[in-house]
Every structure is written in C-alpha cells, then in structure tokens.
C-alpha atoms as a PDB file:
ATOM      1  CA  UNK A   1      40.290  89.914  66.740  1.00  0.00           C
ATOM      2  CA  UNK A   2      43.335  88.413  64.506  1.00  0.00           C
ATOM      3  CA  UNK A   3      45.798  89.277  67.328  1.00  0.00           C
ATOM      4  CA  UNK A   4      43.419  88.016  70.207  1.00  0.00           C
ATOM      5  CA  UNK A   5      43.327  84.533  68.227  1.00  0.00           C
ATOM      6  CA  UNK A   6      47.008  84.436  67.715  1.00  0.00           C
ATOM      7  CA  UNK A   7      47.246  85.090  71.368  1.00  0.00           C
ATOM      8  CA  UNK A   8      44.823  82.544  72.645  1.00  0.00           C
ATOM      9  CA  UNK A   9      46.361  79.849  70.707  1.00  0.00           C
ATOM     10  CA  UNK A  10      49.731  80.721  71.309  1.00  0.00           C
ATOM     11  CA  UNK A  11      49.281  80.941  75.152  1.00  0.00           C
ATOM     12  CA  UNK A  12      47.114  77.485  75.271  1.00  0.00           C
ATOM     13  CA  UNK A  13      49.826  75.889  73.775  1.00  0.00           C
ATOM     14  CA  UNK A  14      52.935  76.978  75.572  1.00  0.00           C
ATOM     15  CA  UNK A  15      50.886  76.584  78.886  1.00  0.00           C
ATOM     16  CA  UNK A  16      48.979  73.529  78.144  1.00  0.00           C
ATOM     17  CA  UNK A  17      45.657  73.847  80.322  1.00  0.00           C
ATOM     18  CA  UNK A  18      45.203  70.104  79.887  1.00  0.00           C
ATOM     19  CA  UNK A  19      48.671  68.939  80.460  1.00  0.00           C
ATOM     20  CA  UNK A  20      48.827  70.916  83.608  1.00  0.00           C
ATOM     21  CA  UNK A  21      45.554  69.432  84.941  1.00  0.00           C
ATOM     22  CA  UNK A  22      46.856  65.885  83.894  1.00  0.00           C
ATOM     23  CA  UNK A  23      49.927  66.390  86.233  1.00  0.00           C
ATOM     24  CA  UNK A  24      47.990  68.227  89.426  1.00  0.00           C
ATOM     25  CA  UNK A  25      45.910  65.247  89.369  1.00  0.00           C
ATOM     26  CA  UNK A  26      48.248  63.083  89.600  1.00  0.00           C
ATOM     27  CA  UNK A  27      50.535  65.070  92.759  1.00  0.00           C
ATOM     28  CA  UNK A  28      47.270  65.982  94.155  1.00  0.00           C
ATOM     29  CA  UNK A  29      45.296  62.106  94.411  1.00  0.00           C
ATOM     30  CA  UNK A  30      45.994  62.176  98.405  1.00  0.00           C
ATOM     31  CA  UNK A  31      44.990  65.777  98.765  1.00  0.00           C
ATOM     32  CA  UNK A  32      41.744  66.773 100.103  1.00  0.00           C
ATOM     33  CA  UNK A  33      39.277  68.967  98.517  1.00  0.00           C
ATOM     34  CA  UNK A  34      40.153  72.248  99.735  1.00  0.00           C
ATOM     35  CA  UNK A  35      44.279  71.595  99.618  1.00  0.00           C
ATOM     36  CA  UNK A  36      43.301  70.473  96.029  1.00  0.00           C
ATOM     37  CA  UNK A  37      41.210  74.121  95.496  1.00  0.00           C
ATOM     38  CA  UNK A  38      43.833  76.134  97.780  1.00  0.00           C
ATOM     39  CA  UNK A  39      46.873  75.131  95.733  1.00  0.00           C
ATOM     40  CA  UNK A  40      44.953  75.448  92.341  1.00  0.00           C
ATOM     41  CA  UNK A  41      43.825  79.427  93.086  1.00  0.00           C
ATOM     42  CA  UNK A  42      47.838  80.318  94.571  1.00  0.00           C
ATOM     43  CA  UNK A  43      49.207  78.386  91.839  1.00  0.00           C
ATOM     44  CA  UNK A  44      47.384  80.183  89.059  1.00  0.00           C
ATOM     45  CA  UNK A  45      47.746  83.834  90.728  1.00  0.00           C
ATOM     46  CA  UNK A  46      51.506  83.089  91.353  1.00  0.00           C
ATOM     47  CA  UNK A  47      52.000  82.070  87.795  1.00  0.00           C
ATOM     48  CA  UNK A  48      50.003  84.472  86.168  1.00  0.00           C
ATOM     49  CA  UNK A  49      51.501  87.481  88.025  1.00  0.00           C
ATOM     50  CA  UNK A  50      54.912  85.948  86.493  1.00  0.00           C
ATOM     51  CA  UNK A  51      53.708  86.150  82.924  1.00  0.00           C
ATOM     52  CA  UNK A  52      52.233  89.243  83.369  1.00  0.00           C
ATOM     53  CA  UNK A  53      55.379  90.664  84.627  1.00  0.00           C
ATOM     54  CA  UNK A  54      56.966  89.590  81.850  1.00  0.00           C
ATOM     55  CA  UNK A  55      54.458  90.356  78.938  1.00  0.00           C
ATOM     56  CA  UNK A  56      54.680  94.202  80.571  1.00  0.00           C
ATOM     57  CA  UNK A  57      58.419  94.451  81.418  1.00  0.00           C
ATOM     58  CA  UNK A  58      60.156  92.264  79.471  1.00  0.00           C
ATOM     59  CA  UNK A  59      60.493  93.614  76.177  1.00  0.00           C
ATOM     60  CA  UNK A  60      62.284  96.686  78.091  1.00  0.00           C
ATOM     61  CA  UNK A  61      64.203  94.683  80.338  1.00  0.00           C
ATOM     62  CA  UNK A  62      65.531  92.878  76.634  1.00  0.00           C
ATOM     63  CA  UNK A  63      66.122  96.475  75.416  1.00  0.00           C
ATOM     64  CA  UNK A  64      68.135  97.276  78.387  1.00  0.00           C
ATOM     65  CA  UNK A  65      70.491  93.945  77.026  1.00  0.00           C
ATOM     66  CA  UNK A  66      70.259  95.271  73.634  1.00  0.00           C
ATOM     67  CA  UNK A  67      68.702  92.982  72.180  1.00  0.00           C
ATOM     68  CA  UNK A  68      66.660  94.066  68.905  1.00  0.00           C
ATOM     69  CA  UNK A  69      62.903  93.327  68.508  1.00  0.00           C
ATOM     70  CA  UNK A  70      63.849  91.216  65.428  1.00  0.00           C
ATOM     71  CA  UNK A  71      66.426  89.269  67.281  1.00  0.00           C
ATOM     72  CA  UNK A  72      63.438  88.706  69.912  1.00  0.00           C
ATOM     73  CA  UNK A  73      61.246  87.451  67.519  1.00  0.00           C
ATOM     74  CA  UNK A  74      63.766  84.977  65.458  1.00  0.00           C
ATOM     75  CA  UNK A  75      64.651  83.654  68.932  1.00  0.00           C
ATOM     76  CA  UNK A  76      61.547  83.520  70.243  1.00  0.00           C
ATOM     77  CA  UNK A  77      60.186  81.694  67.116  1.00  0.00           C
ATOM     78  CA  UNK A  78      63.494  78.986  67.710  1.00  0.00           C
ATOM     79  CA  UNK A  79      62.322  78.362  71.290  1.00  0.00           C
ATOM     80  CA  UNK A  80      58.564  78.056  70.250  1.00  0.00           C
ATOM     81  CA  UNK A  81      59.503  75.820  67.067  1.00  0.00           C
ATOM     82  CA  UNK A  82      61.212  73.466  69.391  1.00  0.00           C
ATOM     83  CA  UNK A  83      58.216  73.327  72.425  1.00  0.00           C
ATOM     84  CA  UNK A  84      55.812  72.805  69.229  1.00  0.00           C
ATOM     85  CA  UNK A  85      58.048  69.790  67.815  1.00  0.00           C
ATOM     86  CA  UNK A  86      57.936  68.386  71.204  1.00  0.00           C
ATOM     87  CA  UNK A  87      54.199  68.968  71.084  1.00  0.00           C
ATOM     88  CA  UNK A  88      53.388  67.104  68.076  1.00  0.00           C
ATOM     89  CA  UNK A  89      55.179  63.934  69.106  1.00  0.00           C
ATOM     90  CA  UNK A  90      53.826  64.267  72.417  1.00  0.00           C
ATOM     91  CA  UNK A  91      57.465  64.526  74.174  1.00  0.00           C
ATOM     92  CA  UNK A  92      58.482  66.083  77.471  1.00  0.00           C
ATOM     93  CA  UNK A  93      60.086  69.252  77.297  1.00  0.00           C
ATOM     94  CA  UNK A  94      61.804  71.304  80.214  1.00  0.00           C
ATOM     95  CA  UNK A  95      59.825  74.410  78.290  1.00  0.00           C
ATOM     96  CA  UNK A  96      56.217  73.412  79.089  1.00  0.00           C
ATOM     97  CA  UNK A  97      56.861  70.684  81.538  1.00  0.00           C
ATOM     98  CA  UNK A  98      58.622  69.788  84.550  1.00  0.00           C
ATOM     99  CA  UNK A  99      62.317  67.906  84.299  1.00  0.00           C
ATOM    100  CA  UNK A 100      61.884  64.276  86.111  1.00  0.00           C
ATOM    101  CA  UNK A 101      63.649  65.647  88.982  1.00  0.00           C
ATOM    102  CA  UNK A 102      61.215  68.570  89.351  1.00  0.00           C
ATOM    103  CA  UNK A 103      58.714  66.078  89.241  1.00  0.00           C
ATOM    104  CA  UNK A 104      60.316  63.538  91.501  1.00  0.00           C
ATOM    105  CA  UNK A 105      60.534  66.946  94.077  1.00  0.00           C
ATOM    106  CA  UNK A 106      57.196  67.514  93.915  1.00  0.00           C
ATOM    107  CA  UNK A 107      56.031  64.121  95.049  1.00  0.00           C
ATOM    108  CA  UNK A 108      57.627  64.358  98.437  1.00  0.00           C
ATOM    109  CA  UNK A 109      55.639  68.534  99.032  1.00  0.00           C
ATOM    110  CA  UNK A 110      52.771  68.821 100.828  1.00  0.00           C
ATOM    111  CA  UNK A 111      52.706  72.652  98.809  1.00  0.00           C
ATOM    112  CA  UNK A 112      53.058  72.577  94.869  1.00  0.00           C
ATOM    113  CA  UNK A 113      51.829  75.137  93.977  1.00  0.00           C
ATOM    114  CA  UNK A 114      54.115  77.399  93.795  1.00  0.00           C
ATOM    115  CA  UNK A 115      57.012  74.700  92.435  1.00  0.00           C
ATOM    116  CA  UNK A 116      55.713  72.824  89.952  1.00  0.00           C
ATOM    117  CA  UNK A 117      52.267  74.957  89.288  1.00  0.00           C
ATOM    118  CA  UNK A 118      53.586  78.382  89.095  1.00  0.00           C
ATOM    119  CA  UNK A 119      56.524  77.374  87.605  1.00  0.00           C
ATOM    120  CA  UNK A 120      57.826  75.761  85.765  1.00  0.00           C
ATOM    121  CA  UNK A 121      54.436  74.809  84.628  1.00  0.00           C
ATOM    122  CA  UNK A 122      52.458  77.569  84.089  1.00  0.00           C
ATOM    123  CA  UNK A 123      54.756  80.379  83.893  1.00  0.00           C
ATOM    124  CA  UNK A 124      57.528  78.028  81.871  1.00  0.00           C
ATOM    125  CA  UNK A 125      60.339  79.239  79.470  1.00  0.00           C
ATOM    126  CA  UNK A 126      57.731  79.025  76.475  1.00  0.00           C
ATOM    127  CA  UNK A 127      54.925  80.989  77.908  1.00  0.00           C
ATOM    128  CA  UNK A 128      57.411  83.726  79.435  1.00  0.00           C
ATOM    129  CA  UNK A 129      58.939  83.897  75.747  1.00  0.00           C
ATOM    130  CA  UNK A 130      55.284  83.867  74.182  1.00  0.00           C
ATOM    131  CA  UNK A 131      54.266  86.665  76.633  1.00  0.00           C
ATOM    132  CA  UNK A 132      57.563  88.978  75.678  1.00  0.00           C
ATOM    133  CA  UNK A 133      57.137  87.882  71.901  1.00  0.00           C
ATOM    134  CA  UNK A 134      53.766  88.837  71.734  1.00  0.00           C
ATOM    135  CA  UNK A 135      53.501  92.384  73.577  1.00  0.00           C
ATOM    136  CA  UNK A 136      56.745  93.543  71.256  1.00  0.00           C
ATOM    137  CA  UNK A 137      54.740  92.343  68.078  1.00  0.00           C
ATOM    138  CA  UNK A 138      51.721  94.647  69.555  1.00  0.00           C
ATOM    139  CA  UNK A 139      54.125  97.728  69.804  1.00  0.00           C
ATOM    140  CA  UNK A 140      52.194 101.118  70.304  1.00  0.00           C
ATOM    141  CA  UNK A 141      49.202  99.434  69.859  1.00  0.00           C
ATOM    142  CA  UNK A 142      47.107  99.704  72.932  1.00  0.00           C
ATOM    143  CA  UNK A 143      44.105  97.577  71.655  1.00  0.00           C
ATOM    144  CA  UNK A 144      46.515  94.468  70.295  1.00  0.00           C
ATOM    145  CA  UNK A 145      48.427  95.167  73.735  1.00  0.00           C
ATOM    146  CA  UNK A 146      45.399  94.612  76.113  1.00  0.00           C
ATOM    147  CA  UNK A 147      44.389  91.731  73.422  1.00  0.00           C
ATOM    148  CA  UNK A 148      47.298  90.138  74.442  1.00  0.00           C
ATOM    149  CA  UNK A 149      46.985  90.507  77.946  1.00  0.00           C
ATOM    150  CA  UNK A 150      43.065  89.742  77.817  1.00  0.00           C
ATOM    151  CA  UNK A 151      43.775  86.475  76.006  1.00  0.00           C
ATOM    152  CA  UNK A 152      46.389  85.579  78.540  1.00  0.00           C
ATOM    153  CA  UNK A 153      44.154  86.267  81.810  1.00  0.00           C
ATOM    154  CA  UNK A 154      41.431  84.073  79.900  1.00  0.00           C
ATOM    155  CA  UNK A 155      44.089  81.135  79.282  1.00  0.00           C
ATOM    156  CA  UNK A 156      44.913  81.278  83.070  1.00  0.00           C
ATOM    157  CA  UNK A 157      40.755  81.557  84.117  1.00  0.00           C
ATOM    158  CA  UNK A 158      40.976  78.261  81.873  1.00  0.00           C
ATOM    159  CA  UNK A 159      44.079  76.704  83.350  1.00  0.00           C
ATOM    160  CA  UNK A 160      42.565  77.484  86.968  1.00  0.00           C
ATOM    161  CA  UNK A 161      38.870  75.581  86.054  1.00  0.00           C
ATOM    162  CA  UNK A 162      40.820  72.501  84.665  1.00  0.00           C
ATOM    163  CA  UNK A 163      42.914  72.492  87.522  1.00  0.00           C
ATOM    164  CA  UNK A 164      39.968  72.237  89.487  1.00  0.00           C
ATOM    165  CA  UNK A 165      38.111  70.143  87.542  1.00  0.00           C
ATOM    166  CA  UNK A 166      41.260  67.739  87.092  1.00  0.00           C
ATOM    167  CA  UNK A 167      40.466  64.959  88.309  1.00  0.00           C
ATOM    168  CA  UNK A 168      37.235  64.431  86.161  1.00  0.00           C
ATOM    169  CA  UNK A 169      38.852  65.884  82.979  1.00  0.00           C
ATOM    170  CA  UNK A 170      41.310  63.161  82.797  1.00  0.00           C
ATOM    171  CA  UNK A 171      38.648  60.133  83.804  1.00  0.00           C
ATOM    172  CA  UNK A 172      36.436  61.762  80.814  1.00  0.00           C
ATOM    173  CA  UNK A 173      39.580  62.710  78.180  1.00  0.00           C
ATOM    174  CA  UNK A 174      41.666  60.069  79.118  1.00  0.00           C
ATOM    175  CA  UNK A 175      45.308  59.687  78.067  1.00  0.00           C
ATOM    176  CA  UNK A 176      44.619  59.503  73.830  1.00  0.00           C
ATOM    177  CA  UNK A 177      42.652  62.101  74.353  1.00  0.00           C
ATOM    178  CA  UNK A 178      44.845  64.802  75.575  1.00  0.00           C
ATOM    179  CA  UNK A 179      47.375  63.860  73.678  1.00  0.00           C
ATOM    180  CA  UNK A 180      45.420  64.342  70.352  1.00  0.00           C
ATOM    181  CA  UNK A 181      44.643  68.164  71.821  1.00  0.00           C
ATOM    182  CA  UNK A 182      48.288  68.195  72.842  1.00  0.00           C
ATOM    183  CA  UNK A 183      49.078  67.430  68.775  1.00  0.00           C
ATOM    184  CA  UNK A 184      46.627  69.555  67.578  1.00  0.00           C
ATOM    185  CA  UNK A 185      47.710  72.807  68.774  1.00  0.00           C
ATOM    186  CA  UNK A 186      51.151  71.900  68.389  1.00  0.00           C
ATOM    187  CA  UNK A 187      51.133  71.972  65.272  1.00  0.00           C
ATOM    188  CA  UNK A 188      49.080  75.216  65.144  1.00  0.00           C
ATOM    189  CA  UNK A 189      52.162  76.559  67.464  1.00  0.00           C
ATOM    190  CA  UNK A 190      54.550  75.135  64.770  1.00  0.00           C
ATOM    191  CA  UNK A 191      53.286  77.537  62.034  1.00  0.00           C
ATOM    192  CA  UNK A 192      52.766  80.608  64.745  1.00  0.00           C
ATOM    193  CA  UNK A 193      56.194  80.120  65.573  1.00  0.00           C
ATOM    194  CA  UNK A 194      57.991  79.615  61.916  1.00  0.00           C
ATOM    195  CA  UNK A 195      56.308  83.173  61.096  1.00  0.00           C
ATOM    196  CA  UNK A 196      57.721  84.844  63.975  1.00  0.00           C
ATOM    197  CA  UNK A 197      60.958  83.673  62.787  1.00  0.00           C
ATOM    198  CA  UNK A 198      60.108  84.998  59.172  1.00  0.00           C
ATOM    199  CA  UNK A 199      58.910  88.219  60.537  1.00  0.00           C
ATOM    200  CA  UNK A 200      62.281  88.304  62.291  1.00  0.00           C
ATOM    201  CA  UNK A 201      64.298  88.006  59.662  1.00  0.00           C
ATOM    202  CA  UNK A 202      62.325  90.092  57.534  1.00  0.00           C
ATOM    203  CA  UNK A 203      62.789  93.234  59.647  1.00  0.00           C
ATOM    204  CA  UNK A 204      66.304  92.369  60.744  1.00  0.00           C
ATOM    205  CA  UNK A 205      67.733  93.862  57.200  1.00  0.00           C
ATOM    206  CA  UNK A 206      69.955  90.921  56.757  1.00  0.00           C
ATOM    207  CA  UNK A 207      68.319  89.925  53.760  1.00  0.00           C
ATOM    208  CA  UNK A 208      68.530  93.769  51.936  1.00  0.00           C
END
C-alpha cells in the first residue's frame, strides 16, 4: 500500500494530469469532438507504452551501462529535485513540459498526439526517470513491482479522462487553481525525491 502511494504521487507529479489537460485544450480549441477524443486515446497509449517500456527495461538497459542502482537513485532523486523546484514555483521545465519551440511546433499540426502528448508530455524525462527509479527500488519484489506498474496505468486512465474532459476542467479549475495542485504535489515530489537521493547515498558505501 506504502509503495502504491509513493508511486501514485510520484507519477501524478512528474506527468501532471492537469497540466497536460491545460495544454491539449489549448492546441485542441479548433478541433472537433472526435479529433479531440482520437488524439487523446493515441496519445495516452503511445505514451504509456513508452513508460512502460522503460519501468520494465530500463533498469537493465542502465545495468548494461554500468551504472549502479545507487547511482540510479542519487541521480534520479537530482532530476526529480529539480522538476519538483520547478513545480513549486510553478515554472516551465523541459522535464514535464514542452520547450517553447515544441510548443510553437505543435500549433501549426493537425496530429499532436504523438509530439507533444506522448512525448514530451506524458512520457517526459521525469516520468521515464520516475518509472526506472521506482521498479529498481521494488527489486525482487513482485507485489511492489506490479504496484508500481498498477499505479502508473491508473495515472495514465487519469491523464486520458482529463484529457478528455479538458476543456471543462480548466473553465471549472481555472488558472489559480491548477497551479495550487501543481504546488501541492510539488512539494510532496520534493521530499520523495530528497529520500531517493538519501537512500542513494546510503547504499552507495561512500559514507562507510
């Protein structure tokens, strides 16, 4: 239950249901209906198939570098650190977000779902790190394994309704609003992240 909660939070932050919705209503206003629904359902399988990829294979692909599961987790905790500080002062970051010329690209495609939805948005630098992070902290543990992977598929079943419901969400949040969920799990993201970096260290030896 401890690791599904970790999990949960973790992925809702690096992915940012909300934030995602905000932006595919805005690249989506002269859309119809069914583009809107079409690009929504691609965009989440496409992204989600990423991170699952990568929560399953990524840890050994990193082993096949050479790179240790504490130096995973110190780095990992760095890269979520930074997409939390970001968070909290409610900053663009190329880690959950789209650069302004990704966005400026996106503008002028009849199609975003695979470039901006999939990615960088939904299966961005942060998530991909959260998904790798998380699996090697569940290591030969099948039940914190498929915890992992069950909160991620519920994140994306999230990310998907929001998408759909985007339009309304941001009329009924509004911009304050968001950005005070934005803040909120940023800093929850903050503390996830400093621990990973702790745990890091911790089982890195460099501190016997």
């Amino acid at each position: 239950m401890a690791m599904m909660a970790v999990a949960l939070a973790t992925f809702f932050a690096t992915i940012g249901p909300i934030d995602i919705a905000a932006i595919f209503a805005a690249l989506t206003s002269t859309s119809t209906v069914a583009h809107r629904r079409s690009m929504a359902i691609r965009g989440v399988l496409i992204g989600g198939g990423i991170l699952l990829v990568f929560a399953l294979a990524g840890e050994m692909l990193l082993s096949s570098f050479g790179i240790s599961l504490p130096a995973l987790r110190v780095a990992g905790g760095i890269l979520l650190l930074l997409i939390s500080i970001d968070m909290v002062f409610v900053r663009s970051s190329g880690g959950t977000s789209t650069t302004d010329e990704e966005a400026q690209e996106a503008m002028n495609k009849p199609d975003i779902s695979v470039v901006p939805i999939a990615t960088p948005l939904i299966a961005g630098p942060g998530a991909m790190g959260a998904a790798i992070l998380l699996m090697a902290n569940a290591e030969g543990d099948l039940a914190r394994q498929a915890a992992v992977i069950g909160a991620l598929i519920i994140i994306l079943l999230l990310t998907l309704v929001l998408l759909l419901l985007s339009t309304k969400i941001q009329k009924l949040l509004g911009v304050t609003g968001m950005h005070v969920i934005t803040r909120v799990f940023g800093v929850l993201l903050c503390a996830l992240a400093v621990q990973f970096i702790f745990d890091g260290i911790a089982d890195s030896g460099l501190l016997k």
